[in-house]
PDB file of N, CA and C in Angstrom:
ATOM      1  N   UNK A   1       2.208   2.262  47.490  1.00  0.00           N
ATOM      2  CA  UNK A   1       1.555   1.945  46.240  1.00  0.00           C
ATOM      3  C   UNK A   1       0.640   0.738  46.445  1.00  0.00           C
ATOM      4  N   UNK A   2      -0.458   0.889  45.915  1.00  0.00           N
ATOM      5  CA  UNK A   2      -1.363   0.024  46.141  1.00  0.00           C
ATOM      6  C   UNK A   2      -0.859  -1.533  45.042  1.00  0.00           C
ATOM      7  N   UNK A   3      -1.607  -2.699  45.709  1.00  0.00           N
ATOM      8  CA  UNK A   3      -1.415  -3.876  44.668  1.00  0.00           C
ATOM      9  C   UNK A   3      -2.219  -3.999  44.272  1.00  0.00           C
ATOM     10  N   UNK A   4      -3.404  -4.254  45.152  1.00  0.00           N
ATOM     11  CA  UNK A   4      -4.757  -4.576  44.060  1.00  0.00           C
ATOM     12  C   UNK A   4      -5.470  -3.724  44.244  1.00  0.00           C
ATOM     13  N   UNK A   5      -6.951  -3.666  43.395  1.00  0.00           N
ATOM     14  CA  UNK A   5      -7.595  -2.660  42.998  1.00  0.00           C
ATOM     15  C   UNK A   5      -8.595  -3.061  41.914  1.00  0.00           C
ATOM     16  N   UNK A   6      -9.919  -2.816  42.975  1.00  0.00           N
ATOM     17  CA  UNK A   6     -11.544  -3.476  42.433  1.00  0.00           C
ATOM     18  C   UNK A   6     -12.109  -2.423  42.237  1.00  0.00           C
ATOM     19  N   UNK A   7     -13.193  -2.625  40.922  1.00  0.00           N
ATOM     20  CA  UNK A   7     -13.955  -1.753  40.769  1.00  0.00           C
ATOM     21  C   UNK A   7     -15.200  -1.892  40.813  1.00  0.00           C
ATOM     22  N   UNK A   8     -16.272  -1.275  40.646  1.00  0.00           N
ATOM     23  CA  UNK A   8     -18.043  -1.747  40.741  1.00  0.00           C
ATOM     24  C   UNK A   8     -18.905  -0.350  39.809  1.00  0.00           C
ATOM     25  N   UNK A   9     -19.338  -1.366  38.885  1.00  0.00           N
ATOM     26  CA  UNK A   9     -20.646  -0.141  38.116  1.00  0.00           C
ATOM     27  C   UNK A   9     -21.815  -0.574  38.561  1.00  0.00           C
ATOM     28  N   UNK A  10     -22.145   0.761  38.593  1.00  0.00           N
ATOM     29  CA  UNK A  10     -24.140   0.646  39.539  1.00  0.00           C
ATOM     30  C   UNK A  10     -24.385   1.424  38.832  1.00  0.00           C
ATOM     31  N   UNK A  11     -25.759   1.806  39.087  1.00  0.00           N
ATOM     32  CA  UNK A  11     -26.664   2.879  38.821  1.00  0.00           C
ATOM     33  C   UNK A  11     -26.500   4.213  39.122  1.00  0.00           C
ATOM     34  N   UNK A  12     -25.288   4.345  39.902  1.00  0.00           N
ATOM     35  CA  UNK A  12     -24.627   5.408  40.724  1.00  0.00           C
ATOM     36  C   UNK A  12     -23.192   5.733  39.741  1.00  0.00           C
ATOM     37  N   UNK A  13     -23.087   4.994  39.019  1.00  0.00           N
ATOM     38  CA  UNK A  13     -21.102   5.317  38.193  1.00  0.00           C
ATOM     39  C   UNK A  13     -20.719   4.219  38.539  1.00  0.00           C
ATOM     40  N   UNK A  14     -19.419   4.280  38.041  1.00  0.00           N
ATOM     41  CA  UNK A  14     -18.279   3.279  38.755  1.00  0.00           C
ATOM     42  C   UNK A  14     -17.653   3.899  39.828  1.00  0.00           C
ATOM     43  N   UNK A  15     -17.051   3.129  40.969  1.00  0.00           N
ATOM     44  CA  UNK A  15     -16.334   3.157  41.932  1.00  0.00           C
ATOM     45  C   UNK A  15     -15.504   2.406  42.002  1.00  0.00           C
ATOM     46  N   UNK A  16     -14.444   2.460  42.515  1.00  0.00           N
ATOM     47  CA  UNK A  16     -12.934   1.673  42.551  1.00  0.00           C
ATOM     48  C   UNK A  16     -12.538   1.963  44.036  1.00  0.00           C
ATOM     49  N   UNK A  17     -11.681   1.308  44.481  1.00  0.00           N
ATOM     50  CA  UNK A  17     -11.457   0.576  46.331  1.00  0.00           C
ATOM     51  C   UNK A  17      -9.321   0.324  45.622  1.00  0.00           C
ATOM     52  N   UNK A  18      -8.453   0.327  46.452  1.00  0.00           N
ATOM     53  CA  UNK A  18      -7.460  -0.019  46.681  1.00  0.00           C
ATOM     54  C   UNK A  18      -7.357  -0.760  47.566  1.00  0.00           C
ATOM     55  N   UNK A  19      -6.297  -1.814  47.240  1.00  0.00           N
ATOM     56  CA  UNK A  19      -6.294  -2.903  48.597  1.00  0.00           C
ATOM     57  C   UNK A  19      -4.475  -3.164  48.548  1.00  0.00           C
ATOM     58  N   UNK A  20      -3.712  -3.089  49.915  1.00  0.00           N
ATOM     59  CA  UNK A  20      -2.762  -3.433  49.828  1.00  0.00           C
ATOM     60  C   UNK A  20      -1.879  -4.576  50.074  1.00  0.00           C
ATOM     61  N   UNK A  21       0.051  -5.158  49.995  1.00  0.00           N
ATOM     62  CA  UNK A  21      -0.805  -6.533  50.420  1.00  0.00           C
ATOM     63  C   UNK A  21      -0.750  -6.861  52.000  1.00  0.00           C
ATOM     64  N   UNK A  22      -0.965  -5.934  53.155  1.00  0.00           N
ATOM     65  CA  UNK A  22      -1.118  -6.094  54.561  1.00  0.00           C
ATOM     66  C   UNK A  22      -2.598  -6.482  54.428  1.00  0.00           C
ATOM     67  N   UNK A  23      -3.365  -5.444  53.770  1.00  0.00           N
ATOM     68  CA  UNK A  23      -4.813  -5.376  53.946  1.00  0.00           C
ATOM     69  C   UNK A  23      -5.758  -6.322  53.173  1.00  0.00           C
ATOM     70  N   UNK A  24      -5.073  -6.395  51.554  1.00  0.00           N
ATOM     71  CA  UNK A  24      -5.761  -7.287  50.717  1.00  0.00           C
ATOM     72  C   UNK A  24      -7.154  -6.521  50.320  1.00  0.00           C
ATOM     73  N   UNK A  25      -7.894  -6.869  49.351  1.00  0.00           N
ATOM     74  CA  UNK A  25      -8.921  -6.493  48.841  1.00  0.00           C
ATOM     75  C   UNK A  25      -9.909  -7.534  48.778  1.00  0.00           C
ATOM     76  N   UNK A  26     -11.072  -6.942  49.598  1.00  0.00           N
ATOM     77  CA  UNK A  26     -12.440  -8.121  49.613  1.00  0.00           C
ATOM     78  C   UNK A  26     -13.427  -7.306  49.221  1.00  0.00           C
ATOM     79  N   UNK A  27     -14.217  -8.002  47.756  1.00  0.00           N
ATOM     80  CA  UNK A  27     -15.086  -7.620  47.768  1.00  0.00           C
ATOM     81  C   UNK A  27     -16.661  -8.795  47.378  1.00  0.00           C
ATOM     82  N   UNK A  28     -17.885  -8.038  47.409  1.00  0.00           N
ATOM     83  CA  UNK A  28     -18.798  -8.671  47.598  1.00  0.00           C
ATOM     84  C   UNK A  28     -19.968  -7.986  46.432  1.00  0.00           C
ATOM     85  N   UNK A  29     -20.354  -9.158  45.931  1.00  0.00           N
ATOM     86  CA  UNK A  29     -21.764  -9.091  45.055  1.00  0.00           C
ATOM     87  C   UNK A  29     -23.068  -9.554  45.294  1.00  0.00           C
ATOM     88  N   UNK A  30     -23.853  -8.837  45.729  1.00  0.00           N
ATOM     89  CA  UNK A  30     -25.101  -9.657  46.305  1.00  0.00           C
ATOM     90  C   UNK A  30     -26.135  -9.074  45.466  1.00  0.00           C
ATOM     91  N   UNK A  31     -27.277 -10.161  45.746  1.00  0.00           N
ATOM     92  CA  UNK A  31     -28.496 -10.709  45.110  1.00  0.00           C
ATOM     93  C   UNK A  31     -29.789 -10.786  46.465  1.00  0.00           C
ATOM     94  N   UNK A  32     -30.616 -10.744  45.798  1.00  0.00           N
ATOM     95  CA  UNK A  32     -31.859 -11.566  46.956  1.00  0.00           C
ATOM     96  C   UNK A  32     -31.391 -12.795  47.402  1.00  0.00           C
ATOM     97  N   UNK A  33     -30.899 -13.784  46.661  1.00  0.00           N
ATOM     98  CA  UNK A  33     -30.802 -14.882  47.085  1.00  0.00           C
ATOM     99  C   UNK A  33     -29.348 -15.826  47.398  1.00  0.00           C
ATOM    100  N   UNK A  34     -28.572 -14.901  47.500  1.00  0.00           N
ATOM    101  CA  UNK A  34     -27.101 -15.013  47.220  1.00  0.00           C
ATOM    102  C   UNK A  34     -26.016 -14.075  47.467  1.00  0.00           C
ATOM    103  N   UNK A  35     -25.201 -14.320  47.279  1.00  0.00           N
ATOM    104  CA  UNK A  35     -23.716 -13.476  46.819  1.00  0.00           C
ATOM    105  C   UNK A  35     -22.521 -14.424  46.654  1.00  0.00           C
ATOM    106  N   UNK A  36     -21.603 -13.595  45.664  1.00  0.00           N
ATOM    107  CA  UNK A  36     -19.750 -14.026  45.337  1.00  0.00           C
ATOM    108  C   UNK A  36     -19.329 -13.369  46.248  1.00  0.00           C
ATOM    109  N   UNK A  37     -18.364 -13.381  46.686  1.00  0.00           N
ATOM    110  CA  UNK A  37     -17.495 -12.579  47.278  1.00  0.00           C
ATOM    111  C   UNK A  37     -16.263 -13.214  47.158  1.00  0.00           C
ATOM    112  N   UNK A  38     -15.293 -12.393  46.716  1.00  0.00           N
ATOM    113  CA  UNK A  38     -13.979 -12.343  46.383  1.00  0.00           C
ATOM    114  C   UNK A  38     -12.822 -11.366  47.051  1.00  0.00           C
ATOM    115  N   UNK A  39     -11.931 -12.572  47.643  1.00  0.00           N
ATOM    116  CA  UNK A  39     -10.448 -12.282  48.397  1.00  0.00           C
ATOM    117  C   UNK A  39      -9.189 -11.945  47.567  1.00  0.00           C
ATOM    118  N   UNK A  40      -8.600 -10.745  47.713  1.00  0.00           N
ATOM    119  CA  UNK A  40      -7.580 -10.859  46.968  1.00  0.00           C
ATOM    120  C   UNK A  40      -6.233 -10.646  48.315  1.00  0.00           C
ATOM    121  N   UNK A  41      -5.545 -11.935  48.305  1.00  0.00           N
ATOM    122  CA  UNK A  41      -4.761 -11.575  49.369  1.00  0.00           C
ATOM    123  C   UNK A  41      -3.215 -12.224  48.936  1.00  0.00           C
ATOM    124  N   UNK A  42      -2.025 -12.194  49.784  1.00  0.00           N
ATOM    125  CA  UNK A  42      -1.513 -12.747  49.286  1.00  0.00           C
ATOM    126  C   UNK A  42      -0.781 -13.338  50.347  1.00  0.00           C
ATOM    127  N   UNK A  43       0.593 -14.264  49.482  1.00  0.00           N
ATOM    128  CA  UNK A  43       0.901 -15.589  50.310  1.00  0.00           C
ATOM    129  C   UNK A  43       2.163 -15.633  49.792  1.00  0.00           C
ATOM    130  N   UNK A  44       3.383 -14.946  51.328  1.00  0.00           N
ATOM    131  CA  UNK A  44       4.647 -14.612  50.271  1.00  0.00           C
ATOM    132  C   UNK A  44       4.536 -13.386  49.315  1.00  0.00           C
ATOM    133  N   UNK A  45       5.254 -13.976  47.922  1.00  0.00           N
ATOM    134  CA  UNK A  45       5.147 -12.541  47.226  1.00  0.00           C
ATOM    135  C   UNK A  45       4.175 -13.049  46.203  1.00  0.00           C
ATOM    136  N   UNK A  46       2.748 -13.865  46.608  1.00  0.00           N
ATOM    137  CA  UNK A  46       2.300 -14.514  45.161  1.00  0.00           C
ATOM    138  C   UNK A  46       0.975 -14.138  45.596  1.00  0.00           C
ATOM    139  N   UNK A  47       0.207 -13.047  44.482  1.00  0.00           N
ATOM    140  CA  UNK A  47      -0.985 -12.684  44.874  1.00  0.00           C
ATOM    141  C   UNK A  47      -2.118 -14.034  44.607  1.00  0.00           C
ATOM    142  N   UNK A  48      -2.786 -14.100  45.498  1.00  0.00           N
ATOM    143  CA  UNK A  48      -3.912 -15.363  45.703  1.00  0.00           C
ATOM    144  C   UNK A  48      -5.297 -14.824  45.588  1.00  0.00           C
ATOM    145  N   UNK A  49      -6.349 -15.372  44.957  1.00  0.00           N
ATOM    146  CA  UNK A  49      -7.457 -15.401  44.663  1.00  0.00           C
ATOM    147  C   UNK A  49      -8.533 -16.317  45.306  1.00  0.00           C
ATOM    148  N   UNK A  50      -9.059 -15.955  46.060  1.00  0.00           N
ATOM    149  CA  UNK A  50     -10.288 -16.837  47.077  1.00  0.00           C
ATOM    150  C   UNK A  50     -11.729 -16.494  45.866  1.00  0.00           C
ATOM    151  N   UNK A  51     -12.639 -17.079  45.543  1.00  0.00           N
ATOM    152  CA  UNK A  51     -13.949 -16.956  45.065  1.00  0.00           C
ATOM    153  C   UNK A  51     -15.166 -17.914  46.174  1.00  0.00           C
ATOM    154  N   UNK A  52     -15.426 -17.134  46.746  1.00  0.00           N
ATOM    155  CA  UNK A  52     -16.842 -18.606  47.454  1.00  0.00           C
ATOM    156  C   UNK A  52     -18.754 -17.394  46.636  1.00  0.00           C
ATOM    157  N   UNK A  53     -18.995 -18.906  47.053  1.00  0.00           N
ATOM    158  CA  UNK A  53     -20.535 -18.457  46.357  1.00  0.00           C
ATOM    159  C   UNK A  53     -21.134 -18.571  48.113  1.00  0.00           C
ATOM    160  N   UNK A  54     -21.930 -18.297  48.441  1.00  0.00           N
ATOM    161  CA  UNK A  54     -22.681 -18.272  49.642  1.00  0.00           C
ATOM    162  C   UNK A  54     -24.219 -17.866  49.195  1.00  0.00           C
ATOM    163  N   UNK A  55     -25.082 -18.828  49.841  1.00  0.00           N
ATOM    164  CA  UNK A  55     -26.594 -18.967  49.757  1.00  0.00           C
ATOM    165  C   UNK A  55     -27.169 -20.077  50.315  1.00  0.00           C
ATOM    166  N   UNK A  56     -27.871 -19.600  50.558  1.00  0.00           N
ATOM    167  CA  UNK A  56     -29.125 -20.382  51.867  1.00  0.00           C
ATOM    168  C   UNK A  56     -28.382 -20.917  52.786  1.00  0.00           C
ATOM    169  N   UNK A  57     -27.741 -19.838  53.536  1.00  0.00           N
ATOM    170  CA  UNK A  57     -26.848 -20.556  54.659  1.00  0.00           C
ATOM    171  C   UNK A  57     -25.627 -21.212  54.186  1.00  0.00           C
ATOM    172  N   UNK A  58     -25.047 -21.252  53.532  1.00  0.00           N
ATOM    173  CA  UNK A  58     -24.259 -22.567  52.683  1.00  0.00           C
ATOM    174  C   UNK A  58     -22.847 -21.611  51.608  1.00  0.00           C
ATOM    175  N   UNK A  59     -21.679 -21.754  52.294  1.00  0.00           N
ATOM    176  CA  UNK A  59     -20.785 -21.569  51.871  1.00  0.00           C
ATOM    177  C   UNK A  59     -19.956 -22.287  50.900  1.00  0.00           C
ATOM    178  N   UNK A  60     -19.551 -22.201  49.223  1.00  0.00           N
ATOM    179  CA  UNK A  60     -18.973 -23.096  48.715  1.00  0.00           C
ATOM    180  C   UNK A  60     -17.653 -22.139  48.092  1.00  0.00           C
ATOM    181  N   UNK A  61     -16.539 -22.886  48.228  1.00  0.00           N
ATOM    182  CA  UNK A  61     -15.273 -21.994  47.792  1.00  0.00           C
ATOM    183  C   UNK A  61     -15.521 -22.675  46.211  1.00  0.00           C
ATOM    184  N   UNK A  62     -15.511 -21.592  45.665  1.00  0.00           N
ATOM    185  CA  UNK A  62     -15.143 -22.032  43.923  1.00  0.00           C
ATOM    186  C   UNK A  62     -14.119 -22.028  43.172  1.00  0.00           C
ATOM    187  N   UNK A  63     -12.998 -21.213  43.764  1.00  0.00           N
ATOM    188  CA  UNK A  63     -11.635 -20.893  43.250  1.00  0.00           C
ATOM    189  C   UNK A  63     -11.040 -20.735  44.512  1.00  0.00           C
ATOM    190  N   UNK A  64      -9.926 -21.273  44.577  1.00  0.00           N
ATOM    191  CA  UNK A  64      -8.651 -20.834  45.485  1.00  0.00           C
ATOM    192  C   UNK A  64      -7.536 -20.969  45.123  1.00  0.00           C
ATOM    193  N   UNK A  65      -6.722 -19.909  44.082  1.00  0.00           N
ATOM    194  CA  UNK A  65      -5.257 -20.103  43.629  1.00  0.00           C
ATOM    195  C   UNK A  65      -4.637 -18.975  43.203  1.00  0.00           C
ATOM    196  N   UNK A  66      -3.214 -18.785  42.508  1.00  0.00           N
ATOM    197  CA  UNK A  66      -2.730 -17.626  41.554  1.00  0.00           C
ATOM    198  C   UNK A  66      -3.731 -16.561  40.897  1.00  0.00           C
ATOM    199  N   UNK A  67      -3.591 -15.673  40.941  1.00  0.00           N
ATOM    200  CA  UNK A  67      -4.028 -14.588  39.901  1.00  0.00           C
ATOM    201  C   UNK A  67      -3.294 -14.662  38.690  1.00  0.00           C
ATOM    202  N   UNK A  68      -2.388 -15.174  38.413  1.00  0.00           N
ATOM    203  CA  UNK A  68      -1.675 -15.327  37.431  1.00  0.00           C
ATOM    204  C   UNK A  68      -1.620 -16.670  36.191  1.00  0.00           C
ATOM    205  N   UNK A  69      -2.573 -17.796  37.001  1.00  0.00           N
ATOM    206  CA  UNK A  69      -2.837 -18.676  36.461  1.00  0.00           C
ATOM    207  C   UNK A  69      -4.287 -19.581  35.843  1.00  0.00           C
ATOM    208  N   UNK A  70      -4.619 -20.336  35.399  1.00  0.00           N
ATOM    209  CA  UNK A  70      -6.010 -20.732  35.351  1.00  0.00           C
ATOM    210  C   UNK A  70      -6.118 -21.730  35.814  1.00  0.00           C
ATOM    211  N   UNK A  71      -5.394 -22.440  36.686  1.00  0.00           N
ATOM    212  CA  UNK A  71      -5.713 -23.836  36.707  1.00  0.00           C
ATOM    213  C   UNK A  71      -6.328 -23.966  38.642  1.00  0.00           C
ATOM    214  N   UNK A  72      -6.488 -25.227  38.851  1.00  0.00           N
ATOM    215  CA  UNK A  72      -7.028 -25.180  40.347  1.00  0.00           C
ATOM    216  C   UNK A  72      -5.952 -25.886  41.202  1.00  0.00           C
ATOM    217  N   UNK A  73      -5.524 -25.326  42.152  1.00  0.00           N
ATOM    218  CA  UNK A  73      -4.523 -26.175  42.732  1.00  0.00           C
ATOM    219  C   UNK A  73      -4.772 -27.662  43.341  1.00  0.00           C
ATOM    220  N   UNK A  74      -6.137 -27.760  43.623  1.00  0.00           N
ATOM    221  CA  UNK A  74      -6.099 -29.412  43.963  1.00  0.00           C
ATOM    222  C   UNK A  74      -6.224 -30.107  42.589  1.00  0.00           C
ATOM    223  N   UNK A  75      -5.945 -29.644  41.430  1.00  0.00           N
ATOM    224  CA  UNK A  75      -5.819 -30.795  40.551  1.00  0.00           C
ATOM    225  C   UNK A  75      -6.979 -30.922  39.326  1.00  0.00           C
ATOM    226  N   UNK A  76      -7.921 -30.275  39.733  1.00  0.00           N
ATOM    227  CA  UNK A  76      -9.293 -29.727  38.566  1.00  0.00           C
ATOM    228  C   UNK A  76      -8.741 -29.202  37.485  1.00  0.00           C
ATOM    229  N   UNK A  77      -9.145 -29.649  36.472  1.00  0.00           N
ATOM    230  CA  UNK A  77      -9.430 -28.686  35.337  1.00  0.00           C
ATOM    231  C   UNK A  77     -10.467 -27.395  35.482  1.00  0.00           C
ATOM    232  N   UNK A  78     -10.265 -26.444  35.301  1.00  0.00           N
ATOM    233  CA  UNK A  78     -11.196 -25.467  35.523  1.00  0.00           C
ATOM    234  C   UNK A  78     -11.179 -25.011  33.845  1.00  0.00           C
ATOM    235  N   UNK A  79     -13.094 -25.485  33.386  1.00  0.00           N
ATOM    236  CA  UNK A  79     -13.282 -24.920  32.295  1.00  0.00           C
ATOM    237  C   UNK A  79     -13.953 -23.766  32.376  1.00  0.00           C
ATOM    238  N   UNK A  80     -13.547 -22.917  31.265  1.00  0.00           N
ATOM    239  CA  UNK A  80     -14.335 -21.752  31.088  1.00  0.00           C
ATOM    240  C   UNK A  80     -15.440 -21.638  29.983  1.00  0.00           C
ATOM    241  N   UNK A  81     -16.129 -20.689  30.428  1.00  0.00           N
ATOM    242  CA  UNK A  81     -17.500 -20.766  29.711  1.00  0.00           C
ATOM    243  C   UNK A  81     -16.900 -20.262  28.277  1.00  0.00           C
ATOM    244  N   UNK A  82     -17.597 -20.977  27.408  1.00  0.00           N
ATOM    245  CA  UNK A  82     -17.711 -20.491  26.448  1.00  0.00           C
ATOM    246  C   UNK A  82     -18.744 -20.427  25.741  1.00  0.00           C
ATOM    247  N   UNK A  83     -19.349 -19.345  25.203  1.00  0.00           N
ATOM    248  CA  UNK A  83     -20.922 -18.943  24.944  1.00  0.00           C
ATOM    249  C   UNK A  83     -20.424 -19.675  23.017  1.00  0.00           C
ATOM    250  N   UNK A  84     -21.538 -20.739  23.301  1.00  0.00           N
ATOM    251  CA  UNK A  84     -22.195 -21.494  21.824  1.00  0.00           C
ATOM    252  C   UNK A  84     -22.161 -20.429  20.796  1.00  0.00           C
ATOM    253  N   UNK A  85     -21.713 -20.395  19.959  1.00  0.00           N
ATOM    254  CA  UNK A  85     -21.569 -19.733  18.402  1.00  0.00           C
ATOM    255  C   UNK A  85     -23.009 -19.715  17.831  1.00  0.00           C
ATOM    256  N   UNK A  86     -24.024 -20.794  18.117  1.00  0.00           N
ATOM    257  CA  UNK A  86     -24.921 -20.677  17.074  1.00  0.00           C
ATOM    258  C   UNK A  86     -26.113 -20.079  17.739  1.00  0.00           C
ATOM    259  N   UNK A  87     -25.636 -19.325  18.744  1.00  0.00           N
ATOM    260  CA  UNK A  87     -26.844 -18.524  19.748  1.00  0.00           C
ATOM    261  C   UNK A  87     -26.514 -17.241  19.066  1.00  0.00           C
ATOM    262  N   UNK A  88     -25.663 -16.763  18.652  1.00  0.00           N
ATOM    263  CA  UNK A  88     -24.977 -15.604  18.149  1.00  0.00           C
ATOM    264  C   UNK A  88     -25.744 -14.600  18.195  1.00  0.00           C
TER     265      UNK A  88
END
């Protein structure tokens, strides 16, 4: 039985990928000038979440923790966006 499991809509449908936890699930979003790419692996029995941004040569990890949680393990507050009400 699979653990994780990514999906992607294009211009083509959606597609979906299984990842198990020997194998883990990586996937990638690219741009002209960029890409996310996201690790889903795990550590023990605790599924883990990698996020890095990569562009112009230049790797930055943006998330590394729980799937189960919101916070950052070195100690950040990690805020989330929240889209302004009076743009509505």
């Amino acid at each position: 039985m699979a653990r994780f499991r990514g999906t992607v809509q294009g211009s083509r449908g959606e597609a979906s990928r299984l990842g198990h936890a020997k194998s883990g699930l990586h996937m990638k979003a690219s741009g002209w000038n960029g890409h996310i790419r996201v690790d889903l692996t795990t550590v023990g029995d605790e599924d883990v979440c990698s996020v890095f941004h990569d562009a112009a040569g230049t790797t930055r990890l943006l998330y590394l923790g729980s799937l189960d949680k919101h916070d950052d393990p070195r100690g950040n507050e990690i805020k989330l966006y929240e889209e302004d009400e009076s743009n509505g």
